[in-house]
N, C-alpha and C. Protein backbone atom coordinates (compact mmCIF):
# COMPACT_ATOMS: atom_id res chain seq x y z
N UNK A 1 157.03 178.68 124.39
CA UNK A 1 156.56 179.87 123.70
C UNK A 1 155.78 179.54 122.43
N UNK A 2 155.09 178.33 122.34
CA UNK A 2 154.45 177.91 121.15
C UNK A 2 152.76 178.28 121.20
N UNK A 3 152.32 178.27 122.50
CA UNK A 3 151.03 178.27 122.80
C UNK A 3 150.61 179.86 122.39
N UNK A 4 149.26 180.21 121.87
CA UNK A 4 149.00 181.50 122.11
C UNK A 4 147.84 181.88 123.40
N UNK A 5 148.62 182.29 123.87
CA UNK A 5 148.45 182.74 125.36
C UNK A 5 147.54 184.32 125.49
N UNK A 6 147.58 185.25 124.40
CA UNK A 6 146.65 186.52 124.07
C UNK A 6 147.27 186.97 122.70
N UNK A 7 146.05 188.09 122.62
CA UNK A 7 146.55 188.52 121.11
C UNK A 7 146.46 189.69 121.44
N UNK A 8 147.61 190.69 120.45
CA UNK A 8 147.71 191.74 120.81
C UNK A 8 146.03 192.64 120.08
N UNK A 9 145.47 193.15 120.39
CA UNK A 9 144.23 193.96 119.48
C UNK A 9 144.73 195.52 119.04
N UNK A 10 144.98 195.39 118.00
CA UNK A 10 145.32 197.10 117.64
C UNK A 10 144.04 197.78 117.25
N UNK A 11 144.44 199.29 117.39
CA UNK A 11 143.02 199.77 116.88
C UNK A 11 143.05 200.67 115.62
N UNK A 12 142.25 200.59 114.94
CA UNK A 12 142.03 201.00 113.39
C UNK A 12 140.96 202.40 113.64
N UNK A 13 141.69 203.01 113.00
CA UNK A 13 140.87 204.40 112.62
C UNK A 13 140.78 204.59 111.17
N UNK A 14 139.25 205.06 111.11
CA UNK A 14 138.72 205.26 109.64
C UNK A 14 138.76 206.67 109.17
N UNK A 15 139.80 207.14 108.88
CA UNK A 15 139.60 208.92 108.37
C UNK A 15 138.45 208.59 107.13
N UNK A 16 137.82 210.07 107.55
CA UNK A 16 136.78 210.53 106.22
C UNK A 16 137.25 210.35 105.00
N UNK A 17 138.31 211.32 104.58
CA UNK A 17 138.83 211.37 103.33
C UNK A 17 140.32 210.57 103.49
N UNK A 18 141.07 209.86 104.02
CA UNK A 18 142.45 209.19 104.04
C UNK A 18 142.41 207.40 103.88
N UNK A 19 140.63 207.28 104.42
CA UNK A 19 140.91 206.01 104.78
C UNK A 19 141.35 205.16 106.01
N UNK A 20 141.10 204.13 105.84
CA UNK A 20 141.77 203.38 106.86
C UNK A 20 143.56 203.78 106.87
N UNK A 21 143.54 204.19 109.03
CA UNK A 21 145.02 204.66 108.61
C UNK A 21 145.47 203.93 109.93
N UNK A 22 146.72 203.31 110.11
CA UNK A 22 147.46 202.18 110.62
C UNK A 22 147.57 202.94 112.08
N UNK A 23 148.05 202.55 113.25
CA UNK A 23 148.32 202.65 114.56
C UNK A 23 149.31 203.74 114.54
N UNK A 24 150.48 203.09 113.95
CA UNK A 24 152.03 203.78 113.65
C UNK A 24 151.66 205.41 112.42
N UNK A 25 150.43 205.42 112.51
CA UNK A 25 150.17 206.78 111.68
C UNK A 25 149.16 207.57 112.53
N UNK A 26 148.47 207.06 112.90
CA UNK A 26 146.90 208.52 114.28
C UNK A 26 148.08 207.73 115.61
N UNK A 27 148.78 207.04 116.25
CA UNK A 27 148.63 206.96 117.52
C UNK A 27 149.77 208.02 118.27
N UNK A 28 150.81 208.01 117.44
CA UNK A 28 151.75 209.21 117.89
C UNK A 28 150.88 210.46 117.98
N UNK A 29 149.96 211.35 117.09
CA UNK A 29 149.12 212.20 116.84
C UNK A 29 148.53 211.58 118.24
N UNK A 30 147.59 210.82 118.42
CA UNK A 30 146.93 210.50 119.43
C UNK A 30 147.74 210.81 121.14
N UNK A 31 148.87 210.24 121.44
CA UNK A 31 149.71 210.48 122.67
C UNK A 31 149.92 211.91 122.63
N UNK A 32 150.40 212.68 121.67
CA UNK A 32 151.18 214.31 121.56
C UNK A 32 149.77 215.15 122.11
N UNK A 33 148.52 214.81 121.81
CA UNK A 33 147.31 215.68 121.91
C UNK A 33 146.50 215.09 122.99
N UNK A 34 146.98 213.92 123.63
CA UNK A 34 145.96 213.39 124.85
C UNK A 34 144.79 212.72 124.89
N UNK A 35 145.19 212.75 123.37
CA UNK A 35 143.54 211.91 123.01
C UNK A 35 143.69 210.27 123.50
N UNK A 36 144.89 209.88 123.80
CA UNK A 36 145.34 208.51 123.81
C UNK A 36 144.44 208.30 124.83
N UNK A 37 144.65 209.14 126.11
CA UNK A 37 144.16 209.08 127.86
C UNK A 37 142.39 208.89 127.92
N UNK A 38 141.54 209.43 126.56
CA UNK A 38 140.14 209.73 126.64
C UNK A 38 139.40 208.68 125.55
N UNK A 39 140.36 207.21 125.58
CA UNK A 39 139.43 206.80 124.61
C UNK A 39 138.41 205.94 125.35
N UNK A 40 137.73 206.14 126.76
CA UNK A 40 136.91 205.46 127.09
C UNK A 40 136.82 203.80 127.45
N UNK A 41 138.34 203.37 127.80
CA UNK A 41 138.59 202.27 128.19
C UNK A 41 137.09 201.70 129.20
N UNK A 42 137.12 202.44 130.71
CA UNK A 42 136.48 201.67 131.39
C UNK A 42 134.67 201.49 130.99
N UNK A 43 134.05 202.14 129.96
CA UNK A 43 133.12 202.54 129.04
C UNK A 43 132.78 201.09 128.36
N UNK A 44 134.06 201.37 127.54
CA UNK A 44 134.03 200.30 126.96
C UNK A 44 134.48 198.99 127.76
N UNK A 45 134.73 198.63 128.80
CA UNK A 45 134.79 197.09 129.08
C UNK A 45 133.45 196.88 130.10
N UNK A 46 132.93 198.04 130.27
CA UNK A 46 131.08 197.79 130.61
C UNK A 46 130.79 197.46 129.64
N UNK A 47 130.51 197.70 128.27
CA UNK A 47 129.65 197.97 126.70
C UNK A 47 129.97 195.99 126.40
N UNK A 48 130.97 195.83 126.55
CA UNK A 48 131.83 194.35 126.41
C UNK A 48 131.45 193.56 127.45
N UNK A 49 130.80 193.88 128.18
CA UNK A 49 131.33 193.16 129.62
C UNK A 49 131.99 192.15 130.01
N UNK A 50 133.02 192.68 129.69
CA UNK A 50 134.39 192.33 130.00
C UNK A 50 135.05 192.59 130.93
N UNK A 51 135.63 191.39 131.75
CA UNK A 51 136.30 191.63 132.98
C UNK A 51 137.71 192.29 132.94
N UNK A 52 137.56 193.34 133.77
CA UNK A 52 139.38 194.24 133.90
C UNK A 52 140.33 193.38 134.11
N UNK A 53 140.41 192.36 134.54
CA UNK A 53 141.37 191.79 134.74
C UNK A 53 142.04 190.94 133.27
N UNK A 54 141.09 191.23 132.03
CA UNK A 54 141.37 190.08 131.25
C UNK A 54 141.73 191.37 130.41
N UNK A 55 142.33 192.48 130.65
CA UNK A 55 142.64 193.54 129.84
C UNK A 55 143.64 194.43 130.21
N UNK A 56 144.68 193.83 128.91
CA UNK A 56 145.66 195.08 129.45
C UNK A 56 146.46 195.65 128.36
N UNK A 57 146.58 197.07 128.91
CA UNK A 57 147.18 197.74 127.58
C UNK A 57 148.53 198.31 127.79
N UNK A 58 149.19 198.49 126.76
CA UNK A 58 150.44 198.83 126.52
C UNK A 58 150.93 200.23 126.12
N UNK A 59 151.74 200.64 127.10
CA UNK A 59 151.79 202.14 126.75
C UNK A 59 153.17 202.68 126.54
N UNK A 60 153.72 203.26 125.60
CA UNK A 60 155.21 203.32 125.35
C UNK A 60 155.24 204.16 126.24
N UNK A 61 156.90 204.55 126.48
CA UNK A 61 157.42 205.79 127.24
C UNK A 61 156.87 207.07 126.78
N UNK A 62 156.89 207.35 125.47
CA UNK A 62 156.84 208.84 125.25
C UNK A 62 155.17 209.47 125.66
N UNK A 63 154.41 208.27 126.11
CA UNK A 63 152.88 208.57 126.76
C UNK A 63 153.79 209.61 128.25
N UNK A 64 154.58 209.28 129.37
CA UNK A 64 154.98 209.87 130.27
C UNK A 64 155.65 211.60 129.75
N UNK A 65 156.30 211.60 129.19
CA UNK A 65 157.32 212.56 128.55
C UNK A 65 156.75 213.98 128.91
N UNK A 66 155.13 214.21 128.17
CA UNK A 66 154.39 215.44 128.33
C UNK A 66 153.81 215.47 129.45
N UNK A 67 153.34 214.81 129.82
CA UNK A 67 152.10 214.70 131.10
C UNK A 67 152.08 213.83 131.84
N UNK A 68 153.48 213.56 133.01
CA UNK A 68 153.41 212.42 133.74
C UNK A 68 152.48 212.60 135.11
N UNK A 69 151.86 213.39 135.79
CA UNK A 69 151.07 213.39 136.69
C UNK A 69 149.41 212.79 135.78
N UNK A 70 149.27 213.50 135.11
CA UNK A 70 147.67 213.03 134.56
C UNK A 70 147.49 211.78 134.23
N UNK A 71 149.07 211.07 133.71
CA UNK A 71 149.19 209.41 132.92
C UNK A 71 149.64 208.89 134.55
N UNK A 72 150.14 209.18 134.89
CA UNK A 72 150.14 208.76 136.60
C UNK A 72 148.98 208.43 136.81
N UNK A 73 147.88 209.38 137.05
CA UNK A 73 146.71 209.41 138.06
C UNK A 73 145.72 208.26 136.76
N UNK A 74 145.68 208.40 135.54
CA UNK A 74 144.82 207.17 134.78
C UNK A 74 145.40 205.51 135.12
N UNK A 75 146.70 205.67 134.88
CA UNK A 75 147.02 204.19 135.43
C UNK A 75 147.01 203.84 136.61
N UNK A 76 147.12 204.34 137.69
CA UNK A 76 146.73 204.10 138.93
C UNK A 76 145.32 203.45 139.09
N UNK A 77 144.46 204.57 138.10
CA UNK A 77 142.95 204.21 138.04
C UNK A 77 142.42 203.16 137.78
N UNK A 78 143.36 203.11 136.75
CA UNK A 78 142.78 201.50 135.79
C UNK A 78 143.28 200.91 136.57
N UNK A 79 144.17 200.77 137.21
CA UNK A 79 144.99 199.45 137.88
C UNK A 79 144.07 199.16 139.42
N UNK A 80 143.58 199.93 139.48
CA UNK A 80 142.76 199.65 141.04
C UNK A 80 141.54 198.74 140.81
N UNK A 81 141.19 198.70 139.33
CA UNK A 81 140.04 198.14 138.83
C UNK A 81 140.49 197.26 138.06
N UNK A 82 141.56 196.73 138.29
CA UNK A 82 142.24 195.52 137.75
C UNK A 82 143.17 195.36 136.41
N UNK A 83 142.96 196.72 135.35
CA UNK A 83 143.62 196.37 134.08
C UNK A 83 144.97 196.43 134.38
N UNK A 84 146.13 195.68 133.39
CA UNK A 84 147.32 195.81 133.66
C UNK A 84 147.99 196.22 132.95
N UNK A 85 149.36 197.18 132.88
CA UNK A 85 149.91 197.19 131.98
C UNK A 85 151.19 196.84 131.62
N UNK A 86 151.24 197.14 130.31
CA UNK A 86 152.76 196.34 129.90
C UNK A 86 153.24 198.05 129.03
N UNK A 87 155.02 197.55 129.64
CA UNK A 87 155.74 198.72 128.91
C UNK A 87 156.34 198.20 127.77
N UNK A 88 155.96 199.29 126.87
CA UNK A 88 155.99 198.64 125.21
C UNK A 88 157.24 199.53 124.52
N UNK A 89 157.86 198.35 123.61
CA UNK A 89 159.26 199.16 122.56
C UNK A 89 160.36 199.23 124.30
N UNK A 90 160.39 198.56 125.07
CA UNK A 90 161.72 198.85 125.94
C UNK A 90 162.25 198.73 125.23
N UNK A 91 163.59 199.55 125.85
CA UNK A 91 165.29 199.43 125.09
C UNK A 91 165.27 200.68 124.11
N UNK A 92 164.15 201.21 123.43
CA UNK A 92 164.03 202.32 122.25
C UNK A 92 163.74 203.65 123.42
N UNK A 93 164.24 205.01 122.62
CA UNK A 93 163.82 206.00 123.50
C UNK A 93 164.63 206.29 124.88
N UNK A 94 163.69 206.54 125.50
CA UNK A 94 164.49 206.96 127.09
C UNK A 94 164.48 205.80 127.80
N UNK A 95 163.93 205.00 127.75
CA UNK A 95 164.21 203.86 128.34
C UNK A 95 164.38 204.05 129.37
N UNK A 96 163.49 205.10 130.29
CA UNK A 96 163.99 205.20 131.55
C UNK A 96 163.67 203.63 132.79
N UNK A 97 164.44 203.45 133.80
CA UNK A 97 164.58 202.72 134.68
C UNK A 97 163.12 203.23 135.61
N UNK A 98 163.38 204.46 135.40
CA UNK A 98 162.04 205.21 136.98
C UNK A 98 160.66 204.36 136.58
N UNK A 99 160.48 204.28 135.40
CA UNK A 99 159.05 204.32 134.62
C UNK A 99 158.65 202.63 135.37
N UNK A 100 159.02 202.36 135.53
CA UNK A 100 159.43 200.65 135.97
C UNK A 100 159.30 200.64 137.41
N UNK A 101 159.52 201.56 138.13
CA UNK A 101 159.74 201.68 139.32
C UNK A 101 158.46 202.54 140.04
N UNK A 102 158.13 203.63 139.01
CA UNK A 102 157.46 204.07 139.61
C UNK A 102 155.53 203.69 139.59
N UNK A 103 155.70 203.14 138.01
CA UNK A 103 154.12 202.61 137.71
C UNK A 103 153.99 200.59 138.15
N UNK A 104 152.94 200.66 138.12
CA UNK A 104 152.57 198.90 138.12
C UNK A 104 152.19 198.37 137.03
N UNK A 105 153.59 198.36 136.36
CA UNK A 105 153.23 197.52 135.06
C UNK A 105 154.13 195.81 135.36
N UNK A 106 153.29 195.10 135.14
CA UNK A 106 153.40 193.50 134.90
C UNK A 106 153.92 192.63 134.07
N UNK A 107 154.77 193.91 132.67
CA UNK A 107 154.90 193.15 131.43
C UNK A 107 155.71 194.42 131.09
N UNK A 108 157.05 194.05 130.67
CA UNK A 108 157.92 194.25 129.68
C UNK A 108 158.12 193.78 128.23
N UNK A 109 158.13 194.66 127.54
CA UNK A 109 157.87 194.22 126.34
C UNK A 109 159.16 194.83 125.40
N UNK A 110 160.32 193.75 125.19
CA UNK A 110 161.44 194.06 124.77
C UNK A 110 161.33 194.60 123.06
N UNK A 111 162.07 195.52 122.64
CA UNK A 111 161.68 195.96 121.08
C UNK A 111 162.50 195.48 120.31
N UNK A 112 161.90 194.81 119.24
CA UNK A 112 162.34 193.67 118.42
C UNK A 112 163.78 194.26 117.83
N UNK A 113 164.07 195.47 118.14
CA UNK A 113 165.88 195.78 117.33
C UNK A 113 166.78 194.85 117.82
N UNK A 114 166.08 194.54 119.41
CA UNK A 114 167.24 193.98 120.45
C UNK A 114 167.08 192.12 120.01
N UNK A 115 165.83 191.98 119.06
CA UNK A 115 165.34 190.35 118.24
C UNK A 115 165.91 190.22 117.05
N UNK A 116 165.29 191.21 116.19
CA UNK A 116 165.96 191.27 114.46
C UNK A 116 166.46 191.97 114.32
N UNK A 117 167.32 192.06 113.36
CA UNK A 117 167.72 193.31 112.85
C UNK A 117 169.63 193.52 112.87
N UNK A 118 169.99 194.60 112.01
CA UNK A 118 171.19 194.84 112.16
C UNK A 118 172.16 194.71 113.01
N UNK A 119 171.70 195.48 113.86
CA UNK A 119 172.33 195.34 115.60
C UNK A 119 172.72 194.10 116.10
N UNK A 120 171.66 193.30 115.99
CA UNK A 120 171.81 191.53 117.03
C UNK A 120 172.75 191.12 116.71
N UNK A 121 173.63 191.16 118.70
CA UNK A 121 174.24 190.22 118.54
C UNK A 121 175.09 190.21 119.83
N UNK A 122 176.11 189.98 120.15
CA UNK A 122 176.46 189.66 121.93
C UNK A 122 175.61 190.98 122.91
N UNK A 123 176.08 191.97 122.47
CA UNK A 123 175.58 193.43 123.17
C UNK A 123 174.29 192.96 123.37
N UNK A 124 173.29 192.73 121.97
CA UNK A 124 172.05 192.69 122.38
C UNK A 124 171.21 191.78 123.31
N UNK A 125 172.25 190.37 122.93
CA UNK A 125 171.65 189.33 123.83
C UNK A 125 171.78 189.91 125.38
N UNK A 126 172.87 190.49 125.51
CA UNK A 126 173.24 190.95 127.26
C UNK A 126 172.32 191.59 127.67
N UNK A 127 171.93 192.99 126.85
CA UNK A 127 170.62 193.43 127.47
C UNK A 127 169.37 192.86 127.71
N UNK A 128 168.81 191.52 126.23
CA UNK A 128 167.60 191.26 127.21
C UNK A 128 167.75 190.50 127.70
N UNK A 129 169.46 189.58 128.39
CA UNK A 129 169.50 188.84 129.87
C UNK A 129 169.40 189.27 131.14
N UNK A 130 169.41 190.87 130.66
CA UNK A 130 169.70 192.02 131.77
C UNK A 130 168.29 192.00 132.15
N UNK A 131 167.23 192.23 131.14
CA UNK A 131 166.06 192.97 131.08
C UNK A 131 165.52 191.63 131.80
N UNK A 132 165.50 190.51 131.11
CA UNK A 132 164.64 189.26 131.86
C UNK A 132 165.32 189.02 132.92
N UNK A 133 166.44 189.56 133.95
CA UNK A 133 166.80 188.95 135.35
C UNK A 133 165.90 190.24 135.66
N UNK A 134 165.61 191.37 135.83
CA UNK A 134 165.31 192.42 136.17
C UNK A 134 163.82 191.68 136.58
N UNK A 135 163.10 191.29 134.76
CA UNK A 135 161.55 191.34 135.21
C UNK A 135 161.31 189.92 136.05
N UNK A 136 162.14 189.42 136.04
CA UNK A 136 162.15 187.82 137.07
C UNK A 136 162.05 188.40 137.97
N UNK A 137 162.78 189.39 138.72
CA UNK A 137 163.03 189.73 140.20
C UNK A 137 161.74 190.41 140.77
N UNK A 138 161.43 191.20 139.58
CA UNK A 138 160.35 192.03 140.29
C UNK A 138 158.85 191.30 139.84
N UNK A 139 158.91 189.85 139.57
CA UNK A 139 157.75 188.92 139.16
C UNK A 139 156.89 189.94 138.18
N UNK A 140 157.82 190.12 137.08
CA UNK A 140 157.05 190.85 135.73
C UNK A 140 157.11 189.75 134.58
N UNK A 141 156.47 189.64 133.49
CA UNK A 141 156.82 189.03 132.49
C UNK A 141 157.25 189.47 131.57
N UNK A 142 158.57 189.22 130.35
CA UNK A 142 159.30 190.24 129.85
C UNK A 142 158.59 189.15 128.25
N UNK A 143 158.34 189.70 127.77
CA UNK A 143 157.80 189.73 125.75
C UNK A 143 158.65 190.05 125.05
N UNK A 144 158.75 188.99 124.33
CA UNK A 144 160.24 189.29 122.96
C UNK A 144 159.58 189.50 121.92
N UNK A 145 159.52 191.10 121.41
CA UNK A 145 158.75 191.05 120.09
C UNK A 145 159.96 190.84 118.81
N UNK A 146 159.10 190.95 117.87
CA UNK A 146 159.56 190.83 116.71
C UNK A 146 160.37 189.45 116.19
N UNK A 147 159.53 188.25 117.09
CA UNK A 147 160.34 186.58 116.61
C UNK A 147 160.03 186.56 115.35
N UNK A 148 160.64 185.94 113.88
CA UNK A 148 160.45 185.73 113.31
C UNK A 148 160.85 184.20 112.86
N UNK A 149 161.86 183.18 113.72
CA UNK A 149 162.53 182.61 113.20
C UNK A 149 162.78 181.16 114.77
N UNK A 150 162.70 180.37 114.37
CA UNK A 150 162.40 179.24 115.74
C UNK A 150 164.15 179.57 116.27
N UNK A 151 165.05 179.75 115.84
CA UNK A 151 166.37 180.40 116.01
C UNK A 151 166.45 181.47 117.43
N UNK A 152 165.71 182.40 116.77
CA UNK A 152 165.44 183.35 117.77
C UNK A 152 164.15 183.15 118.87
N UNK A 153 163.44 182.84 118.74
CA UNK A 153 162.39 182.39 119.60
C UNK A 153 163.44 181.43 120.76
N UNK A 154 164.47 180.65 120.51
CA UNK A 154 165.44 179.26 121.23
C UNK A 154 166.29 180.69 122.31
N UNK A 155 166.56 181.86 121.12
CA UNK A 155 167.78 182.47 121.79
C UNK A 155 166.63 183.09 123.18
N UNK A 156 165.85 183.74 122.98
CA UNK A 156 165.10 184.66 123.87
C UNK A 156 164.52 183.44 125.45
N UNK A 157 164.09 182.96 124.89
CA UNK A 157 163.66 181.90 125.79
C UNK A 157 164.81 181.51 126.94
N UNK A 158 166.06 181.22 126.25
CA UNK A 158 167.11 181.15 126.79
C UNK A 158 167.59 182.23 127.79
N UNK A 159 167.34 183.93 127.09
CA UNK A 159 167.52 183.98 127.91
C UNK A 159 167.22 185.02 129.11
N UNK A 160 166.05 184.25 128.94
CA UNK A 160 165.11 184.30 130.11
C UNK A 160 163.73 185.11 130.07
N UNK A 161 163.14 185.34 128.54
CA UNK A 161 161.84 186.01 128.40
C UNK A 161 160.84 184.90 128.74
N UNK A 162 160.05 185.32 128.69
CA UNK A 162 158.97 184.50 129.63
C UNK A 162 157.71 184.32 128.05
N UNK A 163 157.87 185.44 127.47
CA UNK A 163 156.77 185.29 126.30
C UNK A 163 157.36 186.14 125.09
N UNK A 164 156.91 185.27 123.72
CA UNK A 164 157.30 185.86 122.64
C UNK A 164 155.89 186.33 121.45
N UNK A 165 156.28 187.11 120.90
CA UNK A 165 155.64 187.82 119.89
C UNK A 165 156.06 187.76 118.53
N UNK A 166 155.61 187.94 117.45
CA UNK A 166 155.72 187.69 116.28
C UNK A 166 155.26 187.18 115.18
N UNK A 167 156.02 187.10 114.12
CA UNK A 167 155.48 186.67 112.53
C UNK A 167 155.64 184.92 112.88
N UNK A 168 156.61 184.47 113.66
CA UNK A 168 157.28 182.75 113.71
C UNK A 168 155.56 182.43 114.57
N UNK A 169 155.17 183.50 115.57
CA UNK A 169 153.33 182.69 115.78
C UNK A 169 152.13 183.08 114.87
N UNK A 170 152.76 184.31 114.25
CA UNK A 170 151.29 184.36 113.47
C UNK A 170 151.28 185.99 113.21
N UNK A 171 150.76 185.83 111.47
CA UNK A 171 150.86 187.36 111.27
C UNK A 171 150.01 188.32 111.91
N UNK A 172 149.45 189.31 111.55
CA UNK A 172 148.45 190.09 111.97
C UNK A 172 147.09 189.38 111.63
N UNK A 173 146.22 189.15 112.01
CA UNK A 173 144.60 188.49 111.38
C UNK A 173 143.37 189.26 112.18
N UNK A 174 142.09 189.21 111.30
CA UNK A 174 141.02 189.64 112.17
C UNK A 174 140.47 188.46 113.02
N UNK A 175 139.78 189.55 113.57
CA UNK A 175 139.03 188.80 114.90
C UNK A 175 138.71 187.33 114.25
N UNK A 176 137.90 187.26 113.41
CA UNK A 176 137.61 185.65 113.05
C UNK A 176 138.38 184.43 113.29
N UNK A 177 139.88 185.13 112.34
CA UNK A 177 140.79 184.47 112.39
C UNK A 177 141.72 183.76 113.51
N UNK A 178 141.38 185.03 114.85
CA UNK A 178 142.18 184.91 116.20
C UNK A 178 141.37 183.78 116.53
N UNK A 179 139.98 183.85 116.83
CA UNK A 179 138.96 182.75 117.11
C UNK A 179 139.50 181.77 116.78
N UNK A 180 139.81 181.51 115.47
CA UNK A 180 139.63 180.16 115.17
C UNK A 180 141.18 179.41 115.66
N UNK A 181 142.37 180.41 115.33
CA UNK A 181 143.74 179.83 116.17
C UNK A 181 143.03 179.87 117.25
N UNK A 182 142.51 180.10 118.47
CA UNK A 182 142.20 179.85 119.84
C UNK A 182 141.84 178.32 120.30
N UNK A 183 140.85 178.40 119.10
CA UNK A 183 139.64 177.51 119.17
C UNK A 183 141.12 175.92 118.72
N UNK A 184 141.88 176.09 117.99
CA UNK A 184 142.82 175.10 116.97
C UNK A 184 143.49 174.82 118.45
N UNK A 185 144.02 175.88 118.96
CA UNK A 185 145.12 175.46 120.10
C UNK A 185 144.32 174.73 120.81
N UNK A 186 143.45 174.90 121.62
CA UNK A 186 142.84 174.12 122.69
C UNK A 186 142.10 172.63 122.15
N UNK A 187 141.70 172.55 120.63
CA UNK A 187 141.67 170.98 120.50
C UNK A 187 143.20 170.41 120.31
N UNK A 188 143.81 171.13 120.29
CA UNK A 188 145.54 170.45 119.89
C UNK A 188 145.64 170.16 121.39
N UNK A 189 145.69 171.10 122.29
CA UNK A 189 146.45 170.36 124.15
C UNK A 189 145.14 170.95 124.99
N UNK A 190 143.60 170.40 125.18
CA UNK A 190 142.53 170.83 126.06
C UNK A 190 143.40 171.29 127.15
N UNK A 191 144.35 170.82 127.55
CA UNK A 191 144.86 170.77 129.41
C UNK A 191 145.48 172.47 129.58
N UNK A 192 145.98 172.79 128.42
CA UNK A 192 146.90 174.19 127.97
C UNK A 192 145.51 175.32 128.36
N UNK A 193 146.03 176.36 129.53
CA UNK A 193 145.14 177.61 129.38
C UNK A 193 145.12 178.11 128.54
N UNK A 194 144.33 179.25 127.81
CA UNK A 194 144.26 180.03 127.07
C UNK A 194 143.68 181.42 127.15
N UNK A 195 144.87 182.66 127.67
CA UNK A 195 143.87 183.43 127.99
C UNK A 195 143.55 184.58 126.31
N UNK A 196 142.18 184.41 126.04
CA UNK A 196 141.90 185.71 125.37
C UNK A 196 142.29 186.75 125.22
């Protein structure tokens, strides 16, 4: 879990009068009003030309909650044209089992309460041994967010996430910055993939 293998890309919105305002402030606003579903994904990976397959986005549960036929019929869409997705914050919320069952998502993405935090500790490890035999079985890859500490990065690995996230690989940085870790990893091990 040392290599960086992708980076997550968040997206920044510029209010008129507020400013630059964070994900965790327009994207809830964004899911509740549907704007999440119309931001022109397949638009934009023509504009990029960028291949679907090298793109995938992450969509919490509470995207299903209001409108599961319409978020049905978009991920289906995207997924026929190759993007993939990953279910983001598992373990928080409804956590439903169906959501897993019923969409083609490729990536579990465990929420760092069950990594840092107050809580950790036998209970939590059980669930994401639970969660990584689950995404083993159904050949998903399960993401341990919120590593901060080579401690925890040893525990998750153990037992049985496939990929980790966090401050212990690297804080948030702009694009420049991702470049140039990319560019660092692959003169450190040429032989190591690297996907973008």
């Amino acid at each position: 879990m040392s290599a960086y293998r992708t980076f997550e890309a968040l997206v920044r919105w510029f209010h008129p009068v507020k400013g630059e305002m964070r994900p965790d402030e327009f994207i809830p606003v964004a899911e509740e009003t549907g704007v999440i579903i119309t931001l022109g994904i397949l638009n934009a990976l023509k504009e990029a030309n960028l291949d679907p397959r090298r793109l995938e986005l992450e969509v919490t549960e509470s995207l299903f909650l209001e409108d599961n036929d319409n978020t049905g019929r978009f991920i289906e869409e995207l997924s026929a044209k190759g993007i993939r997705f990953a279910l983001d914050d598992f373990g928080t919320g409804y956590s439903s089992l169906g959501y897993i069952n019923k969409f083609p998502f490729k990536k579990i993405k465990v929420d760092r309460s069950f990594v840092s935090g107050p809580n950790v500790g036998r209970k939590s490890d059980a669930i994401i041994r639970a969660v990584a035999e689950m995404g083993s079985t159904l050949e998903m890859e399960i993401v341990a967010e919120g590593l901060e500490t080579i401690e925890q990065v040893q525990a998750v690995k153990e037992a049985g996430c496939t990929l980790g996230q966090g401050y212990y690989f690297s804080r948030a940085v702009p694009d420049h910055l991702a470049a140039m870790l990319l560019a660092q990893e692959r003169e450190e091990d040429p032989l190591r993939r690297v996907a973008g």
